[in-house]
Each structure stands twice: as structure tokens, then as C-alpha cells.
C-alpha atoms as a PDB file:
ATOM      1  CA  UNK A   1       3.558  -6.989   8.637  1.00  0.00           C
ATOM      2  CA  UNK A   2       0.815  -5.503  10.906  1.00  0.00           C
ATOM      3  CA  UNK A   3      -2.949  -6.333  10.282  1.00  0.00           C
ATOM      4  CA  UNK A   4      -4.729  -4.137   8.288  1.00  0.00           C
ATOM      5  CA  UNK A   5      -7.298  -1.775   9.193  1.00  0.00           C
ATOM      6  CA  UNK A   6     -10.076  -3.501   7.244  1.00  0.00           C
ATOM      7  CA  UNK A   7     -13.152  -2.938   7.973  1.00  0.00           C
ATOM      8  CA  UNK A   8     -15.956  -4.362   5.537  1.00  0.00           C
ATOM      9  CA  UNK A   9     -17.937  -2.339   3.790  1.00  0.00           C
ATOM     10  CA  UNK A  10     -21.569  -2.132   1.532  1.00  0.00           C
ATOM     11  CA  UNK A  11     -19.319  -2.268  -1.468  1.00  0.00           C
ATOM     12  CA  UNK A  12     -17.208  -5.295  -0.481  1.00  0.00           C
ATOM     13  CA  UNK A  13     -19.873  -6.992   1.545  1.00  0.00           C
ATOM     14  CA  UNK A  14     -19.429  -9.634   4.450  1.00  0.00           C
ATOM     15  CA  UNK A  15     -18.233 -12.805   2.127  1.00  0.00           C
ATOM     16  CA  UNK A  16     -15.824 -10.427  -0.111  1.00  0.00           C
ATOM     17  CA  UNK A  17     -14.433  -9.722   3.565  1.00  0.00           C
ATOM     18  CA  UNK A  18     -13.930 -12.789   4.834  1.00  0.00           C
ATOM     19  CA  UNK A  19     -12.366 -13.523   1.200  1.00  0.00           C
ATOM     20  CA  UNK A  20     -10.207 -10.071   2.123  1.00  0.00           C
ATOM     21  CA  UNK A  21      -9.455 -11.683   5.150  1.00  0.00           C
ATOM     22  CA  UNK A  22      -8.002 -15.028   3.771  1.00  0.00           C
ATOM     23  CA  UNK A  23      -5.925 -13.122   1.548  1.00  0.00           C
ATOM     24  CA  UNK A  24      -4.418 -11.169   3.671  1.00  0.00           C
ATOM     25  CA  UNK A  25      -3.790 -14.032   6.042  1.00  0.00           C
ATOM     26  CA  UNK A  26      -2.113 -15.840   3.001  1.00  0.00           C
ATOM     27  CA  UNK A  27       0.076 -12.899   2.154  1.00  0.00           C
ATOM     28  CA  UNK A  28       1.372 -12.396   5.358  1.00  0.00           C
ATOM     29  CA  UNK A  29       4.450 -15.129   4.617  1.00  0.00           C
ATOM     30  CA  UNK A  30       4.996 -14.355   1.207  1.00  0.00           C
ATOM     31  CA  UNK A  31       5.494 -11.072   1.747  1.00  0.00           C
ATOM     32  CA  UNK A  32       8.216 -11.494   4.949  1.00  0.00           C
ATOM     33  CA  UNK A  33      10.408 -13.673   2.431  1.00  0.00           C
ATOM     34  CA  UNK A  34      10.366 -11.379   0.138  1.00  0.00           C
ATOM     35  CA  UNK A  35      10.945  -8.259   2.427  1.00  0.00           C
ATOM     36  CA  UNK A  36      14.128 -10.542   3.408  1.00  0.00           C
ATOM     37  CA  UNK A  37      15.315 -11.164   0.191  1.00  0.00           C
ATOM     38  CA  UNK A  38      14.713  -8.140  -1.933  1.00  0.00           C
ATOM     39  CA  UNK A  39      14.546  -5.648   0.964  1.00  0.00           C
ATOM     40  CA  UNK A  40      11.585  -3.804  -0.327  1.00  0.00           C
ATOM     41  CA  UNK A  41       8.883  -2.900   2.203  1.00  0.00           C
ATOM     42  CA  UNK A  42       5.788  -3.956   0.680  1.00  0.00           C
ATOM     43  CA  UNK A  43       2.021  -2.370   0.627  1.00  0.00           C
ATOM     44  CA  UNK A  44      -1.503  -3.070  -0.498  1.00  0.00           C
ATOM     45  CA  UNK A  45      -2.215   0.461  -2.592  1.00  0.00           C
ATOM     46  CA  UNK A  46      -5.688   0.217  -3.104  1.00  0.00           C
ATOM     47  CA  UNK A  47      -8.440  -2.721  -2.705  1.00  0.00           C
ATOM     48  CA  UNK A  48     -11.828  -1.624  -4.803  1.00  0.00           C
ATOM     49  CA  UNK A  49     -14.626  -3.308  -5.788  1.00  0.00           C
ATOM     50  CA  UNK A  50     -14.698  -2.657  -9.874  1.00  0.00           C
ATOM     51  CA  UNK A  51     -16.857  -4.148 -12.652  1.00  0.00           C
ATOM     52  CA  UNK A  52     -18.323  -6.970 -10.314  1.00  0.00           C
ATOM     53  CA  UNK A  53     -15.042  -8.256  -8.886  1.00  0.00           C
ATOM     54  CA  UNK A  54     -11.870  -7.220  -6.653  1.00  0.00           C
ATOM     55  CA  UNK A  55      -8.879  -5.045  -7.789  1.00  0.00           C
ATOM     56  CA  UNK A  56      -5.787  -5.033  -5.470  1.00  0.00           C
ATOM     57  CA  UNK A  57      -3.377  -2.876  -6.258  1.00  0.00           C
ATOM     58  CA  UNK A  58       0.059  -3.180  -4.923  1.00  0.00           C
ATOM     59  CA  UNK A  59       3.552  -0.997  -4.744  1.00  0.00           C
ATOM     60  CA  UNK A  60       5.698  -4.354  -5.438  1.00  0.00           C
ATOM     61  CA  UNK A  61       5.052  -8.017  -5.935  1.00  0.00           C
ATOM     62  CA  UNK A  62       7.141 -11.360  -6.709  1.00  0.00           C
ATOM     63  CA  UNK A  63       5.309 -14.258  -8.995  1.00  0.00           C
ATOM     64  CA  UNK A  64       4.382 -15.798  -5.475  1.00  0.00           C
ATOM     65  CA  UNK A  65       2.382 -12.528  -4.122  1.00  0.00           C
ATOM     66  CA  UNK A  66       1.216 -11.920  -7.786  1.00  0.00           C
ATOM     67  CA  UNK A  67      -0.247 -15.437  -8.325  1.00  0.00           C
ATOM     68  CA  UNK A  68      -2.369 -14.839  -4.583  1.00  0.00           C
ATOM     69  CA  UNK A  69      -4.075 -11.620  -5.865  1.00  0.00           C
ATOM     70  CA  UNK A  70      -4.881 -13.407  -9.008  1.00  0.00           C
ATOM     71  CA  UNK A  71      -6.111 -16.377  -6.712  1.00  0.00           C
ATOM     72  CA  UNK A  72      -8.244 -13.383  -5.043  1.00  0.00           C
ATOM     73  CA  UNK A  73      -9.570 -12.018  -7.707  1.00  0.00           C
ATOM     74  CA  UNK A  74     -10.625 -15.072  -9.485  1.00  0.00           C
ATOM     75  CA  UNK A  75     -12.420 -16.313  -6.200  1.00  0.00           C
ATOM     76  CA  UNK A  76     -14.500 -13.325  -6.033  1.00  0.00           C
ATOM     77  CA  UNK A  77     -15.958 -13.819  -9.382  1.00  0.00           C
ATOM     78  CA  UNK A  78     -17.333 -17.026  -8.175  1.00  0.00           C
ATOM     79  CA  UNK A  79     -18.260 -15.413  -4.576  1.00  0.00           C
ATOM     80  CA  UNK A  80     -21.211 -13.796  -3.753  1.00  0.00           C
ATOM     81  CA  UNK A  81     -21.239 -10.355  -2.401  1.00  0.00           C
ATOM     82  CA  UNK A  82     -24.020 -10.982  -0.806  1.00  0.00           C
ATOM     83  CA  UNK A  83     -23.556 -14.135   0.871  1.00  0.00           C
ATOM     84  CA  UNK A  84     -21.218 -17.393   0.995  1.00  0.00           C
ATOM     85  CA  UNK A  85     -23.100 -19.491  -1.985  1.00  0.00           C
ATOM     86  CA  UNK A  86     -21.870 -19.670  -5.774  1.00  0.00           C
ATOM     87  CA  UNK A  87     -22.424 -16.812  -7.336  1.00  0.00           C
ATOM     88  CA  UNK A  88     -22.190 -15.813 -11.338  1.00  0.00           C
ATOM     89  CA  UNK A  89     -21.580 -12.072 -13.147  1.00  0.00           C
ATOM     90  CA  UNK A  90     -25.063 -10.044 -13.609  1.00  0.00           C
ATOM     91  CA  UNK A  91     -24.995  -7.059 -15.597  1.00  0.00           C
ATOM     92  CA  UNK A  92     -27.553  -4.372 -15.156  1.00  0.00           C
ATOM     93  CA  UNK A  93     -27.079  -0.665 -13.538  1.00  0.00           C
ATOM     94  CA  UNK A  94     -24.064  -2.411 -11.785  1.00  0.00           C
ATOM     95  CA  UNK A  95     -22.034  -5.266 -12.687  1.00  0.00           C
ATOM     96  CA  UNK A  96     -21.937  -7.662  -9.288  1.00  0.00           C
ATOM     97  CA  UNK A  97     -21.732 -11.180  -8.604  1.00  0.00           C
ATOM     98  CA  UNK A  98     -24.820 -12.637  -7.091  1.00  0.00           C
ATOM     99  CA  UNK A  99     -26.956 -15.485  -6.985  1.00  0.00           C
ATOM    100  CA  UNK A 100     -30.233 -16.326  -8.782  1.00  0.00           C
ATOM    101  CA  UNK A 101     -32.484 -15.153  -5.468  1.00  0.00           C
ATOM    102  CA  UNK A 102     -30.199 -12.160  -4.941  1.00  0.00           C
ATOM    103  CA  UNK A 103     -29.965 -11.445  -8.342  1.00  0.00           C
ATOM    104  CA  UNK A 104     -33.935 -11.639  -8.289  1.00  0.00           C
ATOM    105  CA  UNK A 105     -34.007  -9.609  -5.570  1.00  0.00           C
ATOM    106  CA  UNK A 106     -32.507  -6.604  -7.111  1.00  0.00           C
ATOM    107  CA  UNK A 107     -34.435  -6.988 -11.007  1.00  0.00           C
ATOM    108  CA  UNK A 108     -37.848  -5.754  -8.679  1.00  0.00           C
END
């Protein structure tokens, strides 16, 4: 599978692409055993930043490669966009997961 052309973004922010990154570092494997098995040529659709966390879309997927986007996705709630700390949901004119300074930051 050849790397991506990722490049990050204001929308995914640096940690969300480092988080990109690891993912797909991790799918790398699970997606050449399943190429091998099932034949299918897999792709990533569409990655998107959506109600304050990831959404990967995909053209095929086995329970291993299914489980690692869920694995994504779930980190990211927990992830700042911002930064590498612990972050939490915040709802206001956008839903994003920040810290309590960033989260400050933005209410002024």
C-alpha cells in the first residue's frame, strides 16, 4: 500500500495528524492480509473532521480494519486538536475536543 498524501490541516490539527499517522501505520498490515485473502484492493474514501471527532470512510473493511478505525475514532475524542494533552467534547459554534485552557481560549 503506498503512503498517503496526508498533509495536516487547520481542521485536523497537528495531534489529530500524528493520530492519522498511527493509523495509517497500523493499517498498513491489516490491509495486505486481507488484499491476499479476499483480493479486494482496499481505500480510505474520505477522512473528515465531523461533530468534534474523526470519520473514516472506507470502500471495504474486515472486523480487523473495522475495529482500528473504531480504535481511531475513539482516540480522537479523548485527543486534543489542539495539542497532545487529554482533551473532552465542548459544544458551542463548533463541536471540538479541547482542553480547559484551549477551550478558554476560544469562549473570549
Amino acid at each position: 500500500m503506498p503512503s498517503p498524501p496526508v498533509q495536516p490541516s487547520e481542521s485536523s490539527g497537528p495531534t489529530w495528524f500524528d493520530l492519522l499517522w498511527r493509523f495509517c501505520e497500523d493499517l498498513e498490515p491489516l490491509v495486505t492480509e486481507m488484499e491476499r485473502a479476499g483480493g479486494r484492493q482496499f481505500e480510505v474514501l474520505q477522512v473528515k473532521v465531523r461533530f468534534g471527532g474523526l470519520r473514516i470512510h472506507v470502500n471495504y473493511a474486515n472486523d480487523a480494519i473495522r475495529q482500528r478505525i473504531e480504535t481511531a475514532i475513539q482516540e480522537c475524542f479523548h485527543t486534543r486538536e489542539v495539542c497532545r494533552q487529554p482533551g473532552q467534547w465542548r459544544e458551542g459554534q463548533w463541536i471540538k475536543t479541547l482542553c480547559d485552557e484551549h477551550a478558554s481560549a476560544q469562549e473570549k
